[in-house]
C-alpha atoms as a PDB file:
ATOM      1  CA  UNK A   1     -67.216 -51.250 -33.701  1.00  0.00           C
ATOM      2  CA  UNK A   2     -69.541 -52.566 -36.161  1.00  0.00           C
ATOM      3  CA  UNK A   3     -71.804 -49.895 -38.068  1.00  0.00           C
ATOM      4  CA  UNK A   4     -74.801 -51.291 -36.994  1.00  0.00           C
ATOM      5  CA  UNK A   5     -73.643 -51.449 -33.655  1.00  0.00           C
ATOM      6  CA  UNK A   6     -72.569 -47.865 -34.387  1.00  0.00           C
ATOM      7  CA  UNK A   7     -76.110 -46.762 -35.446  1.00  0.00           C
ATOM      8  CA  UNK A   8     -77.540 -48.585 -32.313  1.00  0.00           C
ATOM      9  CA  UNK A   9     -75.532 -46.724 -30.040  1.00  0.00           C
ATOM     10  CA  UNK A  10     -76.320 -43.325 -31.631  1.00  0.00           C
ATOM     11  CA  UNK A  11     -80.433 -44.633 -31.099  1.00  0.00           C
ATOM     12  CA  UNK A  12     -80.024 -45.134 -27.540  1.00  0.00           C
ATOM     13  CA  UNK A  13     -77.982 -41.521 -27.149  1.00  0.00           C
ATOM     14  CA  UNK A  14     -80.620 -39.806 -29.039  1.00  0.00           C
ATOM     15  CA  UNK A  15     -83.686 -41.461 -27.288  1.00  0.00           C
ATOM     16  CA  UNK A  16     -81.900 -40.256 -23.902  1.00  0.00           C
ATOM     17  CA  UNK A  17     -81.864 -36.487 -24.953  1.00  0.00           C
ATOM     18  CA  UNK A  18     -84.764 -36.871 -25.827  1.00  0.00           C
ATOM     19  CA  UNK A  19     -85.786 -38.094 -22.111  1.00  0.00           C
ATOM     20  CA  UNK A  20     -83.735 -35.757 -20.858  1.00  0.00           C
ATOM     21  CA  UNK A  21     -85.151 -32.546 -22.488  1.00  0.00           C
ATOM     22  CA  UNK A  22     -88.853 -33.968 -22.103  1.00  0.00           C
ATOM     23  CA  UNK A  23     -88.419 -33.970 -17.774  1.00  0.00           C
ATOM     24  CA  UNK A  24     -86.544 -31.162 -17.794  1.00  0.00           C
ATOM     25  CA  UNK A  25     -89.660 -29.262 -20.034  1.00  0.00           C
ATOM     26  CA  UNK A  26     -89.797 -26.234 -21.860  1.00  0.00           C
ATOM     27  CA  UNK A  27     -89.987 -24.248 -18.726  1.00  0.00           C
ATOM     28  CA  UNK A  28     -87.182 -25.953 -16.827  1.00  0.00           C
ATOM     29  CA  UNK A  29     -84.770 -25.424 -20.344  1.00  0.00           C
ATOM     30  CA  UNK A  30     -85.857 -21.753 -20.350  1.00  0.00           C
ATOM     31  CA  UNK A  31     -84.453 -21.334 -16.666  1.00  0.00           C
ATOM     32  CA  UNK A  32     -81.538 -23.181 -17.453  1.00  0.00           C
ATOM     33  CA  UNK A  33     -80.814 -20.858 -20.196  1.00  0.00           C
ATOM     34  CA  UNK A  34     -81.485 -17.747 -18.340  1.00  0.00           C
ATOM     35  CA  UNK A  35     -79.039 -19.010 -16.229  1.00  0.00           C
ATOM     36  CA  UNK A  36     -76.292 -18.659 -17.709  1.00  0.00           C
ATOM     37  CA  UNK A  37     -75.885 -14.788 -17.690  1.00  0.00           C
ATOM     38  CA  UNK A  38     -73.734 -13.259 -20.858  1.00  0.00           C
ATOM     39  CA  UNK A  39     -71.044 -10.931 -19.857  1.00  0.00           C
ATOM     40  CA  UNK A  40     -68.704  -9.044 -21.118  1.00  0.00           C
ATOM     41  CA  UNK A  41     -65.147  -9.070 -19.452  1.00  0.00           C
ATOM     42  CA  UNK A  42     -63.443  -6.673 -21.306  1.00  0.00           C
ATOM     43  CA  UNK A  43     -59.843  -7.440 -19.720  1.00  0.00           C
ATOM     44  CA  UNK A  44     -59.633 -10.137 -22.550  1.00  0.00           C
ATOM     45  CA  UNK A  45     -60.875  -7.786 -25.245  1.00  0.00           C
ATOM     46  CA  UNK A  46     -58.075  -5.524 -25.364  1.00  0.00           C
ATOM     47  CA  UNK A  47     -57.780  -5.481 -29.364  1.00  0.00           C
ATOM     48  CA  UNK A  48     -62.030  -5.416 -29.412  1.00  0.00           C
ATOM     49  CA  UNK A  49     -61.659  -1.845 -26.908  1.00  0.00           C
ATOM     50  CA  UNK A  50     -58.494  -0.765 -28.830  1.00  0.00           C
ATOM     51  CA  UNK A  51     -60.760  -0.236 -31.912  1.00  0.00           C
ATOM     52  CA  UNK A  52     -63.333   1.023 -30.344  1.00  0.00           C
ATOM     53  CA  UNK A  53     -63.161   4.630 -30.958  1.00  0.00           C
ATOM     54  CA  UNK A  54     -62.572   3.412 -35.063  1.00  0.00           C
ATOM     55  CA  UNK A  55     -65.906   2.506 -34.705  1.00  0.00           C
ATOM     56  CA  UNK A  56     -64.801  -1.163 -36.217  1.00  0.00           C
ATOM     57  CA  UNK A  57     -67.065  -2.755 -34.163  1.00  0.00           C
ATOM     58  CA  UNK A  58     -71.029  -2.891 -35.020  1.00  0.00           C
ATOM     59  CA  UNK A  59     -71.608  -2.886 -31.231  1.00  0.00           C
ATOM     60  CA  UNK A  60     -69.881  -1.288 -28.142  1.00  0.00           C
ATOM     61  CA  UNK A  61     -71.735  -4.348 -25.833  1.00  0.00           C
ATOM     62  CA  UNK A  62     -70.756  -7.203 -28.510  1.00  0.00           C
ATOM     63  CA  UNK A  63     -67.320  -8.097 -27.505  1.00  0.00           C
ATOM     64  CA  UNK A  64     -64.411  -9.870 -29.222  1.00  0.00           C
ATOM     65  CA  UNK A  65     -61.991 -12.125 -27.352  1.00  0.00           C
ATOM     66  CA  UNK A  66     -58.464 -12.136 -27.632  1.00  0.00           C
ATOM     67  CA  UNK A  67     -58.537 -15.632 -27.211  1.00  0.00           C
ATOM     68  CA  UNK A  68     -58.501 -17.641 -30.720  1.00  0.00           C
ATOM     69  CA  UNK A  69     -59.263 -14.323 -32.454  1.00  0.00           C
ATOM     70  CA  UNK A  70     -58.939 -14.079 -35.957  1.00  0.00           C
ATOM     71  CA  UNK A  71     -56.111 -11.639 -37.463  1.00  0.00           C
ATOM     72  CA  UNK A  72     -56.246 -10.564 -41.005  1.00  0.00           C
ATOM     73  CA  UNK A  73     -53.129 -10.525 -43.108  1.00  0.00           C
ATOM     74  CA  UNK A  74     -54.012  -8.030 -46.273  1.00  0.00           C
ATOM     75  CA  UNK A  75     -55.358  -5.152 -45.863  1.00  0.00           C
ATOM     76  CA  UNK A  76     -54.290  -1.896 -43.511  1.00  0.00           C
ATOM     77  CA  UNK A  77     -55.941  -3.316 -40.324  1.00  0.00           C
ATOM     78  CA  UNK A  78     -55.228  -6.398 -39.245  1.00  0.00           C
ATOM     79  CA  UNK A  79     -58.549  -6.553 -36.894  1.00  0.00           C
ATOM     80  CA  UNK A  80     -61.715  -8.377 -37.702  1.00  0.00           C
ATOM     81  CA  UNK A  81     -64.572  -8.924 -35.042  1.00  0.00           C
ATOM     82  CA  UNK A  82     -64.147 -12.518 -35.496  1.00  0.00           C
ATOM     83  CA  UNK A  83     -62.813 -15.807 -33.914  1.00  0.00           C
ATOM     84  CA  UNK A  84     -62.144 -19.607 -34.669  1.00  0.00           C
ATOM     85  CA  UNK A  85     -64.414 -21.610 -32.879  1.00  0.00           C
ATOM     86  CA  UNK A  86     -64.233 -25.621 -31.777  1.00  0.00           C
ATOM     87  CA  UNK A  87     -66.357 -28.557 -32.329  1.00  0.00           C
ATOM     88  CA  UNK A  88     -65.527 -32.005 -31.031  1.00  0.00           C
ATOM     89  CA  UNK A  89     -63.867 -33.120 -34.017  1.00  0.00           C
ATOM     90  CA  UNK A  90     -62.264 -29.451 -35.746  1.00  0.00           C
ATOM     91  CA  UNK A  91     -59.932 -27.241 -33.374  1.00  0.00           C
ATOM     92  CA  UNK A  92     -60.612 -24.471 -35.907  1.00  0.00           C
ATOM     93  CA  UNK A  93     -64.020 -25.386 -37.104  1.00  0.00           C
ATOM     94  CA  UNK A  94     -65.672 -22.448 -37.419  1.00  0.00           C
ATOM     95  CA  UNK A  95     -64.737 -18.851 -37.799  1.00  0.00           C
ATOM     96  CA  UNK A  96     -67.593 -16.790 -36.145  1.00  0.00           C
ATOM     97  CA  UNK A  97     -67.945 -13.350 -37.058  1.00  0.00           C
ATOM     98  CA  UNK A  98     -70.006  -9.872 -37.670  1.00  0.00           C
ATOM     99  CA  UNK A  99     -69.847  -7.011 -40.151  1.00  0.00           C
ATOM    100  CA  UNK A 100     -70.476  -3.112 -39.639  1.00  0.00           C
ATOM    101  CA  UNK A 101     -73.032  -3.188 -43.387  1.00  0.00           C
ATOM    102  CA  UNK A 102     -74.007  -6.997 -43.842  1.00  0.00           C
ATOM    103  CA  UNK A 103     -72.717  -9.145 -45.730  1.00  0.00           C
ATOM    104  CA  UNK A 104     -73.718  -6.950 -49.218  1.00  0.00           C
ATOM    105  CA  UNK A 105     -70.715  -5.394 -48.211  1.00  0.00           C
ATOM    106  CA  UNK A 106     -68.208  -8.684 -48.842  1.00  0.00           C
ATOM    107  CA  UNK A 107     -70.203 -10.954 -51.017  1.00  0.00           C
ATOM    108  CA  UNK A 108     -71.566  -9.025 -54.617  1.00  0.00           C
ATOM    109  CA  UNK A 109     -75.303 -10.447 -54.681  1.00  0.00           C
ATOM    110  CA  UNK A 110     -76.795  -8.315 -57.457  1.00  0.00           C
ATOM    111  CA  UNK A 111     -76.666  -9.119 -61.094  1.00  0.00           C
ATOM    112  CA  UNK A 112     -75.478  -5.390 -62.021  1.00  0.00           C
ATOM    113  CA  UNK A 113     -72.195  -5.588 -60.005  1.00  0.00           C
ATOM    114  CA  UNK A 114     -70.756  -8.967 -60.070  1.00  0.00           C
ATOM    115  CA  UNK A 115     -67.214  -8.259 -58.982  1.00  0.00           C
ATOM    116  CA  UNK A 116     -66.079  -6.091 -55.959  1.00  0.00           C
ATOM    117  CA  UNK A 117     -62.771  -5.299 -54.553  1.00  0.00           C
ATOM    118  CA  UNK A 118     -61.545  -3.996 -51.205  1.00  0.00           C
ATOM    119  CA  UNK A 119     -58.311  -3.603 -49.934  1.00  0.00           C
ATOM    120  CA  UNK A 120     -57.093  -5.387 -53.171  1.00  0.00           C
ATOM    121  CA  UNK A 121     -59.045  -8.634 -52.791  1.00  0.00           C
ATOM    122  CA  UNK A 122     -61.588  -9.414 -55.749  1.00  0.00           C
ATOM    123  CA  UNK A 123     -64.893 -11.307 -55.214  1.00  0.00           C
ATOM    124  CA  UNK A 124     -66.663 -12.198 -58.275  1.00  0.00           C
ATOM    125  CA  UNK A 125     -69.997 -13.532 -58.148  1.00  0.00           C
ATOM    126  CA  UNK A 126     -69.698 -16.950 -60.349  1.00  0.00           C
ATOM    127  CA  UNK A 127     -73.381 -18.113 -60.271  1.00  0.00           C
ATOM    128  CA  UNK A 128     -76.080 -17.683 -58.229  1.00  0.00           C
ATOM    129  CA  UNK A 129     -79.485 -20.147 -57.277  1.00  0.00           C
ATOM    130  CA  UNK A 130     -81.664 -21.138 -54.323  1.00  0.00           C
ATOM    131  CA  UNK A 131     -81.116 -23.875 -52.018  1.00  0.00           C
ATOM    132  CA  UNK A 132     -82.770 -27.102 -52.689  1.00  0.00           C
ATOM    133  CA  UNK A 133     -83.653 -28.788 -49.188  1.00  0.00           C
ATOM    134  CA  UNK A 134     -84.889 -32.811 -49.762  1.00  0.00           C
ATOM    135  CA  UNK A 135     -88.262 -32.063 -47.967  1.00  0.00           C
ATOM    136  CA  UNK A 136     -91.188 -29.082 -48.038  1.00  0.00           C
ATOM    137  CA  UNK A 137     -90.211 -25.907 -46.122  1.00  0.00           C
ATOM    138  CA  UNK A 138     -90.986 -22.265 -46.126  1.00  0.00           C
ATOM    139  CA  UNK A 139     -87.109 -21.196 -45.417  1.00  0.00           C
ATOM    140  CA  UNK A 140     -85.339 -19.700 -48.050  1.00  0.00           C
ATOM    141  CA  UNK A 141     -81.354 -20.207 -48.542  1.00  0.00           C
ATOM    142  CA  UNK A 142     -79.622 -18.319 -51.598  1.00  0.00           C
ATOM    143  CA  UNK A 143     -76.709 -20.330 -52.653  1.00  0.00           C
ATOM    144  CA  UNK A 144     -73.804 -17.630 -54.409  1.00  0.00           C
ATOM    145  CA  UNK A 145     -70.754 -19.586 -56.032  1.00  0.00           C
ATOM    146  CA  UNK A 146     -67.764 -16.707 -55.055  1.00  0.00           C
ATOM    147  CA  UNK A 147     -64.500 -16.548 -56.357  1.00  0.00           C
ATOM    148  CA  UNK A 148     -61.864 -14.682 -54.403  1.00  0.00           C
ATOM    149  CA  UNK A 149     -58.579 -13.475 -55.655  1.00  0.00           C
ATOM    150  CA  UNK A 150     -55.598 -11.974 -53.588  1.00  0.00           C
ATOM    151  CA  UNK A 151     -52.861 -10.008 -55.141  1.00  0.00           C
ATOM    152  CA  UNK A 152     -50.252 -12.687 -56.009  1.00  0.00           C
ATOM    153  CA  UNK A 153     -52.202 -15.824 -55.009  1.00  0.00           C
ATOM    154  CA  UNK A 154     -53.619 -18.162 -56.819  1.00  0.00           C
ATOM    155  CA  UNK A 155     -58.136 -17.827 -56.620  1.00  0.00           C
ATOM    156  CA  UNK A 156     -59.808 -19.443 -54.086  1.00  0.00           C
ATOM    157  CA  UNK A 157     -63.379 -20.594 -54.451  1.00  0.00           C
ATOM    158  CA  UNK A 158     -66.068 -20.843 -51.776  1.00  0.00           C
ATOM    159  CA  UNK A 159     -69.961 -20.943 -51.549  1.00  0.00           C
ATOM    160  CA  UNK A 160     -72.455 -18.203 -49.515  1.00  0.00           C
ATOM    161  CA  UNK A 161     -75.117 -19.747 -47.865  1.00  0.00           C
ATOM    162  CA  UNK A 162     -77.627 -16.923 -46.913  1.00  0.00           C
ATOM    163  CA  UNK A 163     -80.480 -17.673 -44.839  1.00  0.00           C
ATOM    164  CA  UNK A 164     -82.864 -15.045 -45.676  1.00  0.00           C
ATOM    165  CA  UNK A 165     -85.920 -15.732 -43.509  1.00  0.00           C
ATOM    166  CA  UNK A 166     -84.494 -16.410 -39.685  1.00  0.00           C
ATOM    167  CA  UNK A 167     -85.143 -12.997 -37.925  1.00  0.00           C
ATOM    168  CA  UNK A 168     -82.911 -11.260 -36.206  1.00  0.00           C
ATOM    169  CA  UNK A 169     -83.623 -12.392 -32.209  1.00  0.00           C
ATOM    170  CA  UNK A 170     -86.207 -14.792 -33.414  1.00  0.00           C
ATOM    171  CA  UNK A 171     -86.097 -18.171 -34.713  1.00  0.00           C
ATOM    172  CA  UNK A 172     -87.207 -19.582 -38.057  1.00  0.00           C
ATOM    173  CA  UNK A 173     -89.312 -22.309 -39.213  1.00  0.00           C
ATOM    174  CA  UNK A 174     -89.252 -25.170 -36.565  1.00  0.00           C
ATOM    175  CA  UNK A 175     -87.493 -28.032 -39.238  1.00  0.00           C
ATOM    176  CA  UNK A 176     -84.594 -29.458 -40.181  1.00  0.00           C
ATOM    177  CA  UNK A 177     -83.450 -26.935 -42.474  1.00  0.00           C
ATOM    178  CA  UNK A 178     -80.289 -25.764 -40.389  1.00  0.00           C
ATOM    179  CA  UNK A 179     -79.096 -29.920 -40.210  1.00  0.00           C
ATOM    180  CA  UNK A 180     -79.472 -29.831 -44.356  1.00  0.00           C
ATOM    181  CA  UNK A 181     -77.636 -26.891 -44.656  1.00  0.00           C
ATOM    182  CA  UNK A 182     -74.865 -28.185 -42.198  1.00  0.00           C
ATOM    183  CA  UNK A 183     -74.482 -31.469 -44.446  1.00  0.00           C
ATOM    184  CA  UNK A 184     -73.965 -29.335 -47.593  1.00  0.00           C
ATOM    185  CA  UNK A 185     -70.598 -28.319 -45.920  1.00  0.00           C
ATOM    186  CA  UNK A 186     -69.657 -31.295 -43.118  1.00  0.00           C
ATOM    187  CA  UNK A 187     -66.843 -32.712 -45.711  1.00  0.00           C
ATOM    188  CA  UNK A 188     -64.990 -28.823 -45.583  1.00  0.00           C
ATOM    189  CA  UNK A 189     -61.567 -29.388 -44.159  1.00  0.00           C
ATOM    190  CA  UNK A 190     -61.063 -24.968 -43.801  1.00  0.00           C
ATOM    191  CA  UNK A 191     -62.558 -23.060 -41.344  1.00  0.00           C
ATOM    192  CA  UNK A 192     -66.629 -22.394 -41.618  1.00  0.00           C
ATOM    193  CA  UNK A 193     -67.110 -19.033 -41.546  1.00  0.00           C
ATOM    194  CA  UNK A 194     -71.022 -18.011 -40.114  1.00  0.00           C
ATOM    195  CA  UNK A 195     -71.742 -14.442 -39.262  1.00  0.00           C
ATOM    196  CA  UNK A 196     -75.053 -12.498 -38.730  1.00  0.00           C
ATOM    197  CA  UNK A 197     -75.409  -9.221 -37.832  1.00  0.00           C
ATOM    198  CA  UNK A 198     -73.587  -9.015 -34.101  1.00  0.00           C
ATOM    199  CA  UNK A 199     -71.774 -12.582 -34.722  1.00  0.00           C
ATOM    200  CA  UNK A 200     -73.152 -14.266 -31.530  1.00  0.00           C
ATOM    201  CA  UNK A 201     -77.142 -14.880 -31.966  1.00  0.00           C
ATOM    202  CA  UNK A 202     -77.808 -16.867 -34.879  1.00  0.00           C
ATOM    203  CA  UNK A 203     -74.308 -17.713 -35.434  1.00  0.00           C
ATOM    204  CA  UNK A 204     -74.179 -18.820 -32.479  1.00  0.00           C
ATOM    205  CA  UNK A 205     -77.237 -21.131 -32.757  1.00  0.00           C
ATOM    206  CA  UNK A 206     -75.542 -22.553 -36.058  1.00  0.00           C
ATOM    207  CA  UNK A 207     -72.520 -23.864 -34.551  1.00  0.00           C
ATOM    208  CA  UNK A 208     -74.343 -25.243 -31.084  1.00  0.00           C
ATOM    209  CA  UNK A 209     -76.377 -27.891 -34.058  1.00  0.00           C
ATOM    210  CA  UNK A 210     -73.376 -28.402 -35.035  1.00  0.00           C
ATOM    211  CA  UNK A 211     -71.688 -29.346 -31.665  1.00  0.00           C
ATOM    212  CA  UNK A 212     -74.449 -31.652 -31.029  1.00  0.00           C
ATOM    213  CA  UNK A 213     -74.353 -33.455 -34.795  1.00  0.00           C
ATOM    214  CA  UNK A 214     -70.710 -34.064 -33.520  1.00  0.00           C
ATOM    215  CA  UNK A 215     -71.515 -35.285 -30.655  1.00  0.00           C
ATOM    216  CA  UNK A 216     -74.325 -37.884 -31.613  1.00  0.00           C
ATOM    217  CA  UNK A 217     -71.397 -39.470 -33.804  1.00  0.00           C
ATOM    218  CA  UNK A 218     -68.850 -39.736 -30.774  1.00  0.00           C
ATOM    219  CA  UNK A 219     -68.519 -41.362 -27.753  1.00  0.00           C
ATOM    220  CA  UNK A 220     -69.162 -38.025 -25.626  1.00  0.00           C
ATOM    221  CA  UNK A 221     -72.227 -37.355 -23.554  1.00  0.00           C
ATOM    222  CA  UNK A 222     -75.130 -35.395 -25.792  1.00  0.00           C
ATOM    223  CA  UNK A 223     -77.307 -34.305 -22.825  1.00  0.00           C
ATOM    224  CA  UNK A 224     -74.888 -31.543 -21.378  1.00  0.00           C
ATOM    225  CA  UNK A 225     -75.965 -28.752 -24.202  1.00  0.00           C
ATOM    226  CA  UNK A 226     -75.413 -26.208 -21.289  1.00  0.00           C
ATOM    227  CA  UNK A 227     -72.195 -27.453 -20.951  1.00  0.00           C
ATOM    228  CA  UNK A 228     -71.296 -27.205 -24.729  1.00  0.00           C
ATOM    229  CA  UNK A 229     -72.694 -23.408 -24.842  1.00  0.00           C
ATOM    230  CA  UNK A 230     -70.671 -22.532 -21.963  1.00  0.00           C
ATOM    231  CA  UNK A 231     -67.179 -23.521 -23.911  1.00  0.00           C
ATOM    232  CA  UNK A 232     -68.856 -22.464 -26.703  1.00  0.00           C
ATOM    233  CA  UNK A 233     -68.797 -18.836 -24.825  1.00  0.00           C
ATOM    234  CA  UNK A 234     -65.369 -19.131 -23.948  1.00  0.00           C
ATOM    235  CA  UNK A 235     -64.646 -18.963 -27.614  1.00  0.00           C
ATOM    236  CA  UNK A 236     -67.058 -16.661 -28.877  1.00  0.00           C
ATOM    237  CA  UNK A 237     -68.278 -14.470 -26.299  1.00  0.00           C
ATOM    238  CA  UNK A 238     -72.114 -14.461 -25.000  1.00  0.00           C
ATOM    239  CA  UNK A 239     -73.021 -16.774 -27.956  1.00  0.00           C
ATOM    240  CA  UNK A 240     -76.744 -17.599 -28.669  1.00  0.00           C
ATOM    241  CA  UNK A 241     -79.139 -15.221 -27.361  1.00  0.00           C
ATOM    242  CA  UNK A 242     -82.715 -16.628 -27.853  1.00  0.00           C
ATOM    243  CA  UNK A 243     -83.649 -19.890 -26.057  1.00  0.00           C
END
């Protein structure tokens, strides 16, 4: 397949979801979306009940599947509300998760306490600065430069991307801002991790652009979305919550 061919193809795909989501109409996606009920079968969340009473869960209604879930290996408890999530082209693109005190918890973003350490792991904030998107927008991204060190092992390194602006059941500014940030870290070969405060909303939202990115570059059909969030579900439980 030539490229141009290539790009051609990915023109006539685009200009059909774009047909697609123009009959269907803001009213007929809405319905769609409110379709699809979110649920919470908690016979496949027995380690997300199990902890339960700990309280290491930010919410009794957010569930955790025991499928794909993620299972830490330091530390005294080896459960995390978190699991690997799929894309087209990753098995294990994405880890989606949530934290009981935001992320100020994990990542050290003030200049007075640079390095924090729990259950033996060290994060030390490296260098800190704001995103620089290629076009005007009002959303603001703070890019921290993290390194991580386990007892024993060698340090890892890793960037924190924090949206600051996109409201918690909202949306933010109407742009491409979440594509930009997705290209800063398409080439990763490791797991994404995304998280917000419950782990499905605007997580959830992040890894659906993603999905469809993937899927204007393959061969498979970009007009089922509903489709996508459904298996998208499957994997992380009631995913996206704001149509």
């Amino acid at each position: 397949m030539s490229p141009c061919f290539s790009v051609c193809q990915r023109v006539v795909k685009v200009k059909g979801f774009v047909e697609h989501t123009l009959k269907t109409g803001v009213t007929g996606l809405i319905a769609e979306f409110k379709s699809m009920k979110r649920k919470n079968d908690f016979s496949v969340m027995t380690e997300f009940v199990a902890q339960i009473p700990q309280g290491r869960n930010r919410y009794k209604d957010v569930g955790c599947l025991d499928f794909q879930r993620v299972v830490l290996r330091l530390g005294p408890v080896s459960y995390i509300h978190a699991n690997y999530v799929s894309t087209p082209t990753h098995p294990k693109r994405f880890i989606c998760t949530q934290n009981s005190k935001k992320s100020a918890e994990y990542v050290p973003l003030s200049s007075d306490n640079k390095t924090l350490t729990f259950d033996g792991v060290t994060v030390t904030q490296k260098k800190q600065e704001e995103f620089q998107f290629p076009v005007e927008t009002r959303v603001h991204i703070r890019v921290t430069f993290l390194e991580v060190k386990a007892p024993g092992e060698s340090p890892h390194y890793c960037i924190h991307y924090h949206w600051q602006d996109w409201p918690d059941r909202g949306v933010p500014e109407a742009d491409l801002s979440p594509v930009y940030l997705l290209a800063k870290v398409q080439n990763t070969t490791a797991p994404i991790i995304v998280h917000c405060s419950a782990g499905i909303g605007r997580t959830g939202s992040i890894v659906l652009i993603q999905n469809s990115l993937e899927l204007l570059h393959s061969q498979l059909p970009l007009n089922d979305i509903a489709g996508y969030l459904i298996a998208l579900r499957k994997q992380r439980n009631n995913s996206v919550q704001v149509s």
